[in-house]
PDB file of N, CA and C in Angstrom:
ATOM      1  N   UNK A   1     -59.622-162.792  52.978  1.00  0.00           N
ATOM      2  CA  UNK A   1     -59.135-161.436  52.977  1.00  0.00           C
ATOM      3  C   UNK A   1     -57.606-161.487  52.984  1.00  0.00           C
ATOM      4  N   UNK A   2     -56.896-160.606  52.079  1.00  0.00           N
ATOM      5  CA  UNK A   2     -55.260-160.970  52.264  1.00  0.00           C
ATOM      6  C   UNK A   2     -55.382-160.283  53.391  1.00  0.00           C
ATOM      7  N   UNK A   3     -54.027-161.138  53.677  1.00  0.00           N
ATOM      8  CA  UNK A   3     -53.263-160.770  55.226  1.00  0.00           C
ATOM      9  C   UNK A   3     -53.061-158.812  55.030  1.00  0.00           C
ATOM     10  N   UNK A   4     -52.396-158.650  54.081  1.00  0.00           N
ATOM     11  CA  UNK A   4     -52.223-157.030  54.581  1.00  0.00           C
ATOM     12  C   UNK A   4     -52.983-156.009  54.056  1.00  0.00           C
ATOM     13  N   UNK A   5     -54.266-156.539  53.533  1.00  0.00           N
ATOM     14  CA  UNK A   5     -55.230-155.574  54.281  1.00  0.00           C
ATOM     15  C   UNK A   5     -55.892-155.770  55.674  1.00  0.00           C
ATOM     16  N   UNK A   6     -55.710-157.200  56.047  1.00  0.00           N
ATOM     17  CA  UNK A   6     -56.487-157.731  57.165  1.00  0.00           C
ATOM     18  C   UNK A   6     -55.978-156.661  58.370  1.00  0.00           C
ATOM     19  N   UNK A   7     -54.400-156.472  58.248  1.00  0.00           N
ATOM     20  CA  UNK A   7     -53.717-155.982  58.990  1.00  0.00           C
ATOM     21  C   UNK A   7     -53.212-154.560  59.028  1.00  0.00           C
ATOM     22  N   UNK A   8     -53.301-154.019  57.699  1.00  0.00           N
ATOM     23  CA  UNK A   8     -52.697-152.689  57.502  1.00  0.00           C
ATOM     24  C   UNK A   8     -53.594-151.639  56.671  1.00  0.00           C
ATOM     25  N   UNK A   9     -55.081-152.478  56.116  1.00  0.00           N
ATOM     26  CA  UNK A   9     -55.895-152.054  55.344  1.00  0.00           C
ATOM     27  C   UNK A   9     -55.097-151.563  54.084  1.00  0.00           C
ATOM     28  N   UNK A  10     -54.130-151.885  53.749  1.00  0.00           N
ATOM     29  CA  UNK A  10     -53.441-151.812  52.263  1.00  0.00           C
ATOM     30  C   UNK A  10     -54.344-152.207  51.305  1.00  0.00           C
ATOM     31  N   UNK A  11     -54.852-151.322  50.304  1.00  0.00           N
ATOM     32  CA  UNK A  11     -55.141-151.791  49.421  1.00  0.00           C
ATOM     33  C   UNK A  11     -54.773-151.732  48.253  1.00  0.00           C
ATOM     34  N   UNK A  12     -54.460-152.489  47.347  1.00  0.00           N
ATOM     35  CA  UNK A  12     -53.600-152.945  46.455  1.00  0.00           C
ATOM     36  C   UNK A  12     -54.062-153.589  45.233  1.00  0.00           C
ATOM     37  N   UNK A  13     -53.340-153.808  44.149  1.00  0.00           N
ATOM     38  CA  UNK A  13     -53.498-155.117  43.187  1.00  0.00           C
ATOM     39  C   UNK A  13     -53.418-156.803  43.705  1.00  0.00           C
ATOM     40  N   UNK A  14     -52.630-156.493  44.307  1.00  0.00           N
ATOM     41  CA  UNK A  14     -52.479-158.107  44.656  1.00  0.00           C
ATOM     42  C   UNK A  14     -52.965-158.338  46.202  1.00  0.00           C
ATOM     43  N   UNK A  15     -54.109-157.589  46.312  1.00  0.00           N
ATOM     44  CA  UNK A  15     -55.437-157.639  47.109  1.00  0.00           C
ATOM     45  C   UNK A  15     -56.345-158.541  46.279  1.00  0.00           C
ATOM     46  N   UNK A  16     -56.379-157.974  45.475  1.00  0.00           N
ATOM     47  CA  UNK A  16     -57.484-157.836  44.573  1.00  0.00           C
ATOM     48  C   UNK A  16     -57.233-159.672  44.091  1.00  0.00           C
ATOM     49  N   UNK A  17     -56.107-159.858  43.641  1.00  0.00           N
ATOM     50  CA  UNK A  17     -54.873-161.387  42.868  1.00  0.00           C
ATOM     51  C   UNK A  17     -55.155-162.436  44.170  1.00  0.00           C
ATOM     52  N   UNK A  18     -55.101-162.075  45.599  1.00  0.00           N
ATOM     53  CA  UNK A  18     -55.451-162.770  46.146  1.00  0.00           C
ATOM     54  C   UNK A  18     -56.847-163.420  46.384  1.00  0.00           C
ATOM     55  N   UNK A  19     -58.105-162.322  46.546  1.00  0.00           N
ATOM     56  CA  UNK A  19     -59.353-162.704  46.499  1.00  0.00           C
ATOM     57  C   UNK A  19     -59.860-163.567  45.017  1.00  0.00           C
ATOM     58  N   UNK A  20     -59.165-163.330  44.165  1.00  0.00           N
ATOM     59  CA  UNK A  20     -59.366-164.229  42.813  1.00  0.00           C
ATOM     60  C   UNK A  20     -58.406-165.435  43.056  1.00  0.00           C
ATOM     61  N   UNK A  21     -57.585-165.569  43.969  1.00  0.00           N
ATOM     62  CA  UNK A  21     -57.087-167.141  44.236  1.00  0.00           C
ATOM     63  C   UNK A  21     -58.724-167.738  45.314  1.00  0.00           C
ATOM     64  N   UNK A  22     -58.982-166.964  45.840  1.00  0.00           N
ATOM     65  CA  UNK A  22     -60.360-167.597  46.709  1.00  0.00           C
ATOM     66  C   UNK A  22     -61.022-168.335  45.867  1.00  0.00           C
ATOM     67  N   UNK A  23     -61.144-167.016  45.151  1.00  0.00           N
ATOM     68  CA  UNK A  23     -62.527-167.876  44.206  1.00  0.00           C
ATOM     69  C   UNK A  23     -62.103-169.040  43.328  1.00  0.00           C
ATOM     70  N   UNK A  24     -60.911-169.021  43.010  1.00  0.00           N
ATOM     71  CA  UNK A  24     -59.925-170.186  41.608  1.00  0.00           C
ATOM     72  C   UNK A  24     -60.362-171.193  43.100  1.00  0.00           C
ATOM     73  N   UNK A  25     -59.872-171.397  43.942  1.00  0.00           N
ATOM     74  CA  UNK A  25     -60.337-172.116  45.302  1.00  0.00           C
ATOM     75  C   UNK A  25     -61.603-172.860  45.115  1.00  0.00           C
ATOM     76  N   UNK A  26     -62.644-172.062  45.720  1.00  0.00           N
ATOM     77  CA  UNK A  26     -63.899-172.193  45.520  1.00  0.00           C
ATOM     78  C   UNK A  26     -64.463-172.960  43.941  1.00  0.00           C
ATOM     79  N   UNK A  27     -63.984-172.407  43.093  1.00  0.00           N
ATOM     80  CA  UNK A  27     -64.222-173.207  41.835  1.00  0.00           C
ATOM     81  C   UNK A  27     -63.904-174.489  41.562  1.00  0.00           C
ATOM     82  N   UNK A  28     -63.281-174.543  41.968  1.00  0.00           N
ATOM     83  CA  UNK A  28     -62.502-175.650  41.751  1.00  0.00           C
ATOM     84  C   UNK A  28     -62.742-177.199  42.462  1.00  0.00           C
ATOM     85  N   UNK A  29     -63.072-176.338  43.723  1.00  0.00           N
ATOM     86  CA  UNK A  29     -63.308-177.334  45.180  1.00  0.00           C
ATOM     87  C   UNK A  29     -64.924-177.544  45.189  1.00  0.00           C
ATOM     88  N   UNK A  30     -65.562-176.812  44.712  1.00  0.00           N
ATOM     89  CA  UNK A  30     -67.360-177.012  44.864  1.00  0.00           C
ATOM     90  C   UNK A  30     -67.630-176.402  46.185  1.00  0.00           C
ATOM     91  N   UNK A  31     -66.289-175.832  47.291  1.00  0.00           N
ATOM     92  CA  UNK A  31     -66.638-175.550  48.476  1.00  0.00           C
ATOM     93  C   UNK A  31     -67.121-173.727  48.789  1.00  0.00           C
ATOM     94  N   UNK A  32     -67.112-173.793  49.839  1.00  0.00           N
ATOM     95  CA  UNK A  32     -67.081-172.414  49.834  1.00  0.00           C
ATOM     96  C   UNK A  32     -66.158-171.696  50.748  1.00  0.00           C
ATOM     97  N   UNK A  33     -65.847-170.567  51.027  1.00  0.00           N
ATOM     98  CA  UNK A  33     -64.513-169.777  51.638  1.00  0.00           C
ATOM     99  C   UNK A  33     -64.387-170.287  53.095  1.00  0.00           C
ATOM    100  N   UNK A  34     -65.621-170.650  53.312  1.00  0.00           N
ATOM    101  CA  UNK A  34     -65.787-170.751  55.374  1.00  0.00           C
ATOM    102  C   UNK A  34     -66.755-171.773  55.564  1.00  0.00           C
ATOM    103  N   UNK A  35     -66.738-173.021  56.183  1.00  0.00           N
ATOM    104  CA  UNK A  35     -68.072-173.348  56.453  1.00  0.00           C
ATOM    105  C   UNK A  35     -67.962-172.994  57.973  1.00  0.00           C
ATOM    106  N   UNK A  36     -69.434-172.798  58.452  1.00  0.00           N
ATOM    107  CA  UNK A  36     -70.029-172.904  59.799  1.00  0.00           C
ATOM    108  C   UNK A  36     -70.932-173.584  60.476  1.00  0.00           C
ATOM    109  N   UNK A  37     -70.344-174.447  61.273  1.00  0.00           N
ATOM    110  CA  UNK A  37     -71.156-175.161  61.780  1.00  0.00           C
ATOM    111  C   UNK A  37     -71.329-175.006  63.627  1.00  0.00           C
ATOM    112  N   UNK A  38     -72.692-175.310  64.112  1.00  0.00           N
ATOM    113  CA  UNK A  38     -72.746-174.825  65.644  1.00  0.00           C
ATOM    114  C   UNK A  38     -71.580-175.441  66.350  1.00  0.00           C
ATOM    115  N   UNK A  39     -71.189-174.673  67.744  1.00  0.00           N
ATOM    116  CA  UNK A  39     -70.557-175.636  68.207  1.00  0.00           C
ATOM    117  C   UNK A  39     -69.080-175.938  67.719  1.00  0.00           C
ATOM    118  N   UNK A  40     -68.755-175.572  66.525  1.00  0.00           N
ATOM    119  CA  UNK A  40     -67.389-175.852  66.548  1.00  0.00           C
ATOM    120  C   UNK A  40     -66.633-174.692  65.851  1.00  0.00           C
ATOM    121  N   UNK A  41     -65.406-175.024  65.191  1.00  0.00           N
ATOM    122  CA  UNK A  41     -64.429-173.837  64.812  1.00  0.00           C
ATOM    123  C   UNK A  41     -64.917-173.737  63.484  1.00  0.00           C
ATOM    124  N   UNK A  42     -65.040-172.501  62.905  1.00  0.00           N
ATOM    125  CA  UNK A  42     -64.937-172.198  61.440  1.00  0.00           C
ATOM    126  C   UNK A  42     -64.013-172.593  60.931  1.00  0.00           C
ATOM    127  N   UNK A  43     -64.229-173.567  59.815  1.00  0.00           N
ATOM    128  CA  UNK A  43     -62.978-174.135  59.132  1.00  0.00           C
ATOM    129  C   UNK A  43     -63.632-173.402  57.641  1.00  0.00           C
ATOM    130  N   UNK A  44     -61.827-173.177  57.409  1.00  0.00           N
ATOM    131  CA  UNK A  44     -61.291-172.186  56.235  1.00  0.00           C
ATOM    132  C   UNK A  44     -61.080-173.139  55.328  1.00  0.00           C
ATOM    133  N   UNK A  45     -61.025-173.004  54.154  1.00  0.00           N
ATOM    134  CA  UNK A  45     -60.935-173.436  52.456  1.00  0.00           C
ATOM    135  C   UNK A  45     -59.423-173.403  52.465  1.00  0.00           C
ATOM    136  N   UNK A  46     -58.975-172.066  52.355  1.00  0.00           N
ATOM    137  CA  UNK A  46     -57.246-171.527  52.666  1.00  0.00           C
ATOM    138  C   UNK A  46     -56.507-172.734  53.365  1.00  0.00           C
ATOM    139  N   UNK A  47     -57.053-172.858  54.474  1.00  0.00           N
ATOM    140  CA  UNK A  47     -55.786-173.333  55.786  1.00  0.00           C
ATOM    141  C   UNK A  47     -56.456-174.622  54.994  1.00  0.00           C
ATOM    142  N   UNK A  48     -57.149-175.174  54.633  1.00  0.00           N
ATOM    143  CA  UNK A  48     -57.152-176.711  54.007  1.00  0.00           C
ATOM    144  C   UNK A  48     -56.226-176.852  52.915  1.00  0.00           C
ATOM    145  N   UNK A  49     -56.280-175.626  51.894  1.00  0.00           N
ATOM    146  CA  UNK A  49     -55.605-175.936  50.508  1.00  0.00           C
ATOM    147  C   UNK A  49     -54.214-175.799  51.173  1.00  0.00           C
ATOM    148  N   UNK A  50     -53.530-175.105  52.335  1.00  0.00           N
ATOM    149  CA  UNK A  50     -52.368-174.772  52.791  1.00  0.00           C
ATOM    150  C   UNK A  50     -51.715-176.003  53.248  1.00  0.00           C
ATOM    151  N   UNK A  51     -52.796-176.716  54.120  1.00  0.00           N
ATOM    152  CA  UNK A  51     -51.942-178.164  54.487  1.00  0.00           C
ATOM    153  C   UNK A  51     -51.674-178.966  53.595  1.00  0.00           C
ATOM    154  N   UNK A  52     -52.477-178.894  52.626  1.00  0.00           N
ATOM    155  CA  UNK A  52     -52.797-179.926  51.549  1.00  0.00           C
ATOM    156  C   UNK A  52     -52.073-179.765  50.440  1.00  0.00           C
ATOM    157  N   UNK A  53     -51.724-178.239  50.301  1.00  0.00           N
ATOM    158  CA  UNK A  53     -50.187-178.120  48.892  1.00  0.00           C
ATOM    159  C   UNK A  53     -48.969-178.561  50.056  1.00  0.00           C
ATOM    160  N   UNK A  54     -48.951-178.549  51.302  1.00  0.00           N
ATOM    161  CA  UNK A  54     -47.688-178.336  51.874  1.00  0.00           C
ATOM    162  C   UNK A  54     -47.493-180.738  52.051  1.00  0.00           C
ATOM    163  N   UNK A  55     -48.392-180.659  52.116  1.00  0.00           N
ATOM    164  CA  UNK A  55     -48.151-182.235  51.576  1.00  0.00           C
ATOM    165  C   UNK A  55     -48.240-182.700  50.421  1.00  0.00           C
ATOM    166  N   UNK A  56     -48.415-182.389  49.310  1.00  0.00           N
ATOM    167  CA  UNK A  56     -48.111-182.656  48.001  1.00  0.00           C
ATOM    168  C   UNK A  56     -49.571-182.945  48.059  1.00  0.00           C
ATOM    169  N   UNK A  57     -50.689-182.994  48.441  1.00  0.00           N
ATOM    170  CA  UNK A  57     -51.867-183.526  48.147  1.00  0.00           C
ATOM    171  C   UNK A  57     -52.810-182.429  47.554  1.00  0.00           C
ATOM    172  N   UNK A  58     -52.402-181.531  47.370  1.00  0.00           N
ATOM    173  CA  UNK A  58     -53.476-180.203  46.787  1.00  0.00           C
ATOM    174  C   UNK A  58     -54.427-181.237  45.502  1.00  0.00           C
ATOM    175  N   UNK A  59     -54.123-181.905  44.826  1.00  0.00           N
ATOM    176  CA  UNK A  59     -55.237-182.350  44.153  1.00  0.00           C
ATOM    177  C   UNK A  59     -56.580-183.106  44.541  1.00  0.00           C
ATOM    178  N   UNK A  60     -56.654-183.264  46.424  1.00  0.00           N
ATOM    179  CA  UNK A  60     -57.935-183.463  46.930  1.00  0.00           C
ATOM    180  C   UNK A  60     -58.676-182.624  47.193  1.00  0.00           C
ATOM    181  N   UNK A  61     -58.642-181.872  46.657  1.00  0.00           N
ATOM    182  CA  UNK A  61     -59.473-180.470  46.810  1.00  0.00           C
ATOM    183  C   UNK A  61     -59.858-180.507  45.507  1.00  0.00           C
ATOM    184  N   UNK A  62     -59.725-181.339  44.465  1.00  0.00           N
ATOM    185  CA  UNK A  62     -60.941-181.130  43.121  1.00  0.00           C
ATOM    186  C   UNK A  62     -61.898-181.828  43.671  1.00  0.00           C
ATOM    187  N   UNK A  63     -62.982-180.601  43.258  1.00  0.00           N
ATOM    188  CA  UNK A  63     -64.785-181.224  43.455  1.00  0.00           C
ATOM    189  C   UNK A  63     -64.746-182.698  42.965  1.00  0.00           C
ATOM    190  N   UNK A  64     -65.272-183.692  43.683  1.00  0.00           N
ATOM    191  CA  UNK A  64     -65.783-184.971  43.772  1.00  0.00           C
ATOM    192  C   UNK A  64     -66.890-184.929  42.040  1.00  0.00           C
ATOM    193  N   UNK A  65     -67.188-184.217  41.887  1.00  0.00           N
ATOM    194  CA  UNK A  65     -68.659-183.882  40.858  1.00  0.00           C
ATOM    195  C   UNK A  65     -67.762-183.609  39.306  1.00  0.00           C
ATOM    196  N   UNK A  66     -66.724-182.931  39.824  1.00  0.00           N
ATOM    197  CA  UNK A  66     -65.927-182.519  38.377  1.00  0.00           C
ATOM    198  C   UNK A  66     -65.398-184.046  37.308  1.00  0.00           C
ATOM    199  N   UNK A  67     -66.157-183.802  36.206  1.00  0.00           N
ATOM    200  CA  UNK A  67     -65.580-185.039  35.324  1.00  0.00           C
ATOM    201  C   UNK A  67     -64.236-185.469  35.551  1.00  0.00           C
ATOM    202  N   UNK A  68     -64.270-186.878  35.698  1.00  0.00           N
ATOM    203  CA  UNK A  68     -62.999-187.503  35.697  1.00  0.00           C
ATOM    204  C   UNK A  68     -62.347-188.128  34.628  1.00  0.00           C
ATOM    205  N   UNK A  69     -61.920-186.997  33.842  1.00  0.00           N
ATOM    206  CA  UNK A  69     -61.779-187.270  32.730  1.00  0.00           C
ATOM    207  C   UNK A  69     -60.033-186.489  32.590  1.00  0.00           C
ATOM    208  N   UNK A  70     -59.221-187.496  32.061  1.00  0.00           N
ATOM    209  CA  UNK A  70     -57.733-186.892  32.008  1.00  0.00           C
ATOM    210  C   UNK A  70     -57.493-185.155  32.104  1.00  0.00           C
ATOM    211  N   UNK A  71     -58.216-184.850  30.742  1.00  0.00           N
ATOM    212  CA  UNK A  71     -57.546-183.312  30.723  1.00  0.00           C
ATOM    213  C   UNK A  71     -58.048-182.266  31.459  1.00  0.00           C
ATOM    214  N   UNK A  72     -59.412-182.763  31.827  1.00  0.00           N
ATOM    215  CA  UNK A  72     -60.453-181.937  32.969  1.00  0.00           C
ATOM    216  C   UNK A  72     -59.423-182.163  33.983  1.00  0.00           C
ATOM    217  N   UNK A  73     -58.854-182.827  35.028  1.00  0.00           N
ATOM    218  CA  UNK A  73     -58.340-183.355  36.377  1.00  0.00           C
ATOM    219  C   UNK A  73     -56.764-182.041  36.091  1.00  0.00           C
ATOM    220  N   UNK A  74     -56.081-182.406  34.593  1.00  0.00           N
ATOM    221  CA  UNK A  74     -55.084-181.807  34.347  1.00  0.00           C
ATOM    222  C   UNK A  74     -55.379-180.240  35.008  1.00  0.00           C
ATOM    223  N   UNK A  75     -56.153-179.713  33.788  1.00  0.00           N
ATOM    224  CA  UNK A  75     -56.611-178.559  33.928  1.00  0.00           C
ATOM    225  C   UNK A  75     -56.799-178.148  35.675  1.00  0.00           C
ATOM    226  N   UNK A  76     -57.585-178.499  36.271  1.00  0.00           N
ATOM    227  CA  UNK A  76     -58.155-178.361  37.495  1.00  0.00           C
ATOM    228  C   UNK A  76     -56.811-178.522  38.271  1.00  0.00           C
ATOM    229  N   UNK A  77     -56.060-179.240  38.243  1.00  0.00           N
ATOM    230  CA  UNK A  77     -54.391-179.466  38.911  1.00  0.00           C
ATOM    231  C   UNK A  77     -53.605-178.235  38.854  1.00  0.00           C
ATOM    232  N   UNK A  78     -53.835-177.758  37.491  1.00  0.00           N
ATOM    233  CA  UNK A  78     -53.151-176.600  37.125  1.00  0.00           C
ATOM    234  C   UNK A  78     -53.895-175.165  37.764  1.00  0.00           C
ATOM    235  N   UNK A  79     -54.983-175.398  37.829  1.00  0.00           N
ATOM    236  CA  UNK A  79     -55.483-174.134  38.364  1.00  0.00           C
ATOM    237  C   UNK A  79     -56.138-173.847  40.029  1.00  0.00           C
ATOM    238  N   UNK A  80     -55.301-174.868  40.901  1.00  0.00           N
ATOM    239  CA  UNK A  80     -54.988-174.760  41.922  1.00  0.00           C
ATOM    240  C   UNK A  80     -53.928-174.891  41.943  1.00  0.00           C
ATOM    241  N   UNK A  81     -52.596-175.209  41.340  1.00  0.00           N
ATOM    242  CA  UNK A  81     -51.278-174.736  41.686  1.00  0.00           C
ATOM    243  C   UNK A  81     -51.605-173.069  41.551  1.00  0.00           C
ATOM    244  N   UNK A  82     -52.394-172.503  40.587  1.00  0.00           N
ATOM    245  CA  UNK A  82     -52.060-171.291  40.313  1.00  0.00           C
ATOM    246  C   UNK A  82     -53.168-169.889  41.395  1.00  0.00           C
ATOM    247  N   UNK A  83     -53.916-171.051  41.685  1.00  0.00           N
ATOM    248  CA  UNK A  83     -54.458-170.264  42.899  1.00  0.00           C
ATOM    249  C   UNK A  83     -53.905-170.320  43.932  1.00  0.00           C
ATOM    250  N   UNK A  84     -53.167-171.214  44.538  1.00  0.00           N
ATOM    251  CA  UNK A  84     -52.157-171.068  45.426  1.00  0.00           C
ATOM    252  C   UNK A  84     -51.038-169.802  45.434  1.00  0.00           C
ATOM    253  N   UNK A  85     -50.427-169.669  43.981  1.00  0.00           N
ATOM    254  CA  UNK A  85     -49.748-168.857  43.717  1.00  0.00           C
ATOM    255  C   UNK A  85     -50.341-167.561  43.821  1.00  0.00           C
ATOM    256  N   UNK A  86     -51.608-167.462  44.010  1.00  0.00           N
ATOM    257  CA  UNK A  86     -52.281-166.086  43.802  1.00  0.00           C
ATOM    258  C   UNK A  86     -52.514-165.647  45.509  1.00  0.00           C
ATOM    259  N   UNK A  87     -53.072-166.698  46.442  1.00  0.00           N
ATOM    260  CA  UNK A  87     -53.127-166.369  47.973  1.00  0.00           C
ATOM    261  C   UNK A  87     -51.715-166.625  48.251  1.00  0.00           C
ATOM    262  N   UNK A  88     -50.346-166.083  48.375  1.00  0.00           N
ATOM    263  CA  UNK A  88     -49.416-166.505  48.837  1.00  0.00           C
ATOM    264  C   UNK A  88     -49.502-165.253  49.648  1.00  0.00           C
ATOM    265  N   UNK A  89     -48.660-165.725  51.258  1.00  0.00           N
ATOM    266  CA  UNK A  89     -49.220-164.621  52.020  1.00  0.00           C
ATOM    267  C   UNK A  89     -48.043-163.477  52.054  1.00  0.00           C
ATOM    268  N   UNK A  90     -46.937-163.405  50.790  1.00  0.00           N
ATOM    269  CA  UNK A  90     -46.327-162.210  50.293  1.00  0.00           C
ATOM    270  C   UNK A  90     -46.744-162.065  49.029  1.00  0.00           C
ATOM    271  N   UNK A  91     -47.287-160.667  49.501  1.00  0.00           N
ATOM    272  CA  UNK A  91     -48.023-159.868  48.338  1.00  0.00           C
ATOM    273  C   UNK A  91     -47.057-159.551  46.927  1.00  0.00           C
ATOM    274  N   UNK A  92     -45.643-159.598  47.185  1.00  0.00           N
ATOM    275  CA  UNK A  92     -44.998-159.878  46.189  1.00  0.00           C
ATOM    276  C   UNK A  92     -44.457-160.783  45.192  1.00  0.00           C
ATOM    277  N   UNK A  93     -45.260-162.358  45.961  1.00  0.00           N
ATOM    278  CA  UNK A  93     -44.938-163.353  45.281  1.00  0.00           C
ATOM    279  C   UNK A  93     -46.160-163.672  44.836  1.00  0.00           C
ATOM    280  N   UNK A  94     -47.238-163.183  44.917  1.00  0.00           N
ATOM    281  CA  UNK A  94     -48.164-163.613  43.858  1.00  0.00           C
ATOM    282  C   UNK A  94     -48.106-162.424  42.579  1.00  0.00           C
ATOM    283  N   UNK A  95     -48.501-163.717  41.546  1.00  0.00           N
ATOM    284  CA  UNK A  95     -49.108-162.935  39.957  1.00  0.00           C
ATOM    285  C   UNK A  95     -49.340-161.635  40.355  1.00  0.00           C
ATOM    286  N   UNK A  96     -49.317-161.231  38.874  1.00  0.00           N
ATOM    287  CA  UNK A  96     -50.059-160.014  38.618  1.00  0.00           C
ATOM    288  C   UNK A  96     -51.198-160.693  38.178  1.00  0.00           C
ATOM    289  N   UNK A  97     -52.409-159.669  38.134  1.00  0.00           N
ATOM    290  CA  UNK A  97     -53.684-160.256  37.211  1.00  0.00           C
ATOM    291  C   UNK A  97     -53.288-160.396  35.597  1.00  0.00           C
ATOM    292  N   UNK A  98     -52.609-159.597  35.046  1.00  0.00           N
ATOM    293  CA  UNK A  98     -52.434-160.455  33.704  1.00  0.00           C
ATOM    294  C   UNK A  98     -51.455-161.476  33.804  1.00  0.00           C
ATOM    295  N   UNK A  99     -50.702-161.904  34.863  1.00  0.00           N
ATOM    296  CA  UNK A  99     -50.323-163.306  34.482  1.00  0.00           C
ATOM    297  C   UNK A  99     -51.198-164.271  34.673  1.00  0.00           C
ATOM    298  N   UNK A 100     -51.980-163.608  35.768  1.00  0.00           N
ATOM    299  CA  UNK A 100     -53.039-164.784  35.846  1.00  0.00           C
ATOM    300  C   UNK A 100     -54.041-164.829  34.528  1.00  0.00           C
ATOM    301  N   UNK A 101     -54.310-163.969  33.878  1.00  0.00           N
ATOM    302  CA  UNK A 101     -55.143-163.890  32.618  1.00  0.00           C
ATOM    303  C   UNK A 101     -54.258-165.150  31.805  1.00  0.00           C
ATOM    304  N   UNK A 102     -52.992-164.813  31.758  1.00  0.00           N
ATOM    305  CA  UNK A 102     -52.199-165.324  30.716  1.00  0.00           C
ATOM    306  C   UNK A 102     -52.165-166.718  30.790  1.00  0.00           C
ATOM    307  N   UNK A 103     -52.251-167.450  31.914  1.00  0.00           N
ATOM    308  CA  UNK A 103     -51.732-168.087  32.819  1.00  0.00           C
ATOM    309  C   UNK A 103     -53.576-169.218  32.205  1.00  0.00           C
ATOM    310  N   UNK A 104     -54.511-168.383  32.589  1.00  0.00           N
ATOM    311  CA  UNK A 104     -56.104-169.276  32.426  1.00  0.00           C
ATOM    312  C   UNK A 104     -56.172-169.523  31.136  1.00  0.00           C
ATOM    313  N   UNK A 105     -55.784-168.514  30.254  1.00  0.00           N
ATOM    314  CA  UNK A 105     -55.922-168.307  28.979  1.00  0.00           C
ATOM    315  C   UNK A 105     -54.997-169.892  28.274  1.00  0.00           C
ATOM    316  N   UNK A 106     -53.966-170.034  28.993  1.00  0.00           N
ATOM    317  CA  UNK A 106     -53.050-170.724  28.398  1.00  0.00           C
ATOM    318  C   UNK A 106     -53.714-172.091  28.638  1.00  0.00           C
ATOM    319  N   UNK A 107     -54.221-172.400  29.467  1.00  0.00           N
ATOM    320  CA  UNK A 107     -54.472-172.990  30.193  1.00  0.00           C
ATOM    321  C   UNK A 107     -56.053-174.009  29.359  1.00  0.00           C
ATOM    322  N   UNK A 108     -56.353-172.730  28.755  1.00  0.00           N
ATOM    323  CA  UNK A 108     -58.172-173.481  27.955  1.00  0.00           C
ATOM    324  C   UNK A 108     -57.563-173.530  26.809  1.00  0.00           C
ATOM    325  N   UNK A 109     -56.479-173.567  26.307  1.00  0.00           N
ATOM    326  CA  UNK A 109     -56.289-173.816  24.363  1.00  0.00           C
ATOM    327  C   UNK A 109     -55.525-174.870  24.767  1.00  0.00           C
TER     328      UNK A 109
END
């Protein structure tokens, strides 16, 4: 959920730019938004991809299953830098949805 609806119930476009970085997330990773397990803390997808761009390692978060094949890995590199760019937690520094269109689009030719 972006932060400022979490907080101000704003709803917005880049509400909307953020929940489509979830899913670019989720796609990407084979994971899902939250796991739960008894007994311990809900661990987030987010706060993983957050530590993990903030150490240069965001590319361990491609699914284990995804072909390892040069331009597949490329691709997939590129579209978690750009889901990152889409959950940034100022609503003014992420995309619009057509950059992000522009951005996927560019991205499969």
């Amino acid at each position: 959920m972006a932060p400022e609806y979490a907080m101000r119930k704003a709803i917005t476009e880049k509400v909307d730019v953020f929940s489509f970085g979830i899913v670019l997330l989720e796609i990407i990773s084979g994971q899902t938004n939250a796991k739960y397990e008894a007994n311990q803390e809900t661990e987030f997808l987010l706060d993983t991809a957050i530590v993990l761009h903030s150490k240069g390692r965001l590319s361990e978060l491609v699914d284990k299953q995804m072909p390892n094949e040069h331009v597949v890995m490329k691709q997939a590199k590129i579209i978690l830098e750009l889901a990152m760019r889409c959950v940034d937690q100022s609503p003014t520094l992420r995309p619009t949805m057509s950059e992000v269109l522009s951005e996927l689009e560019r991205i499969s030719n």
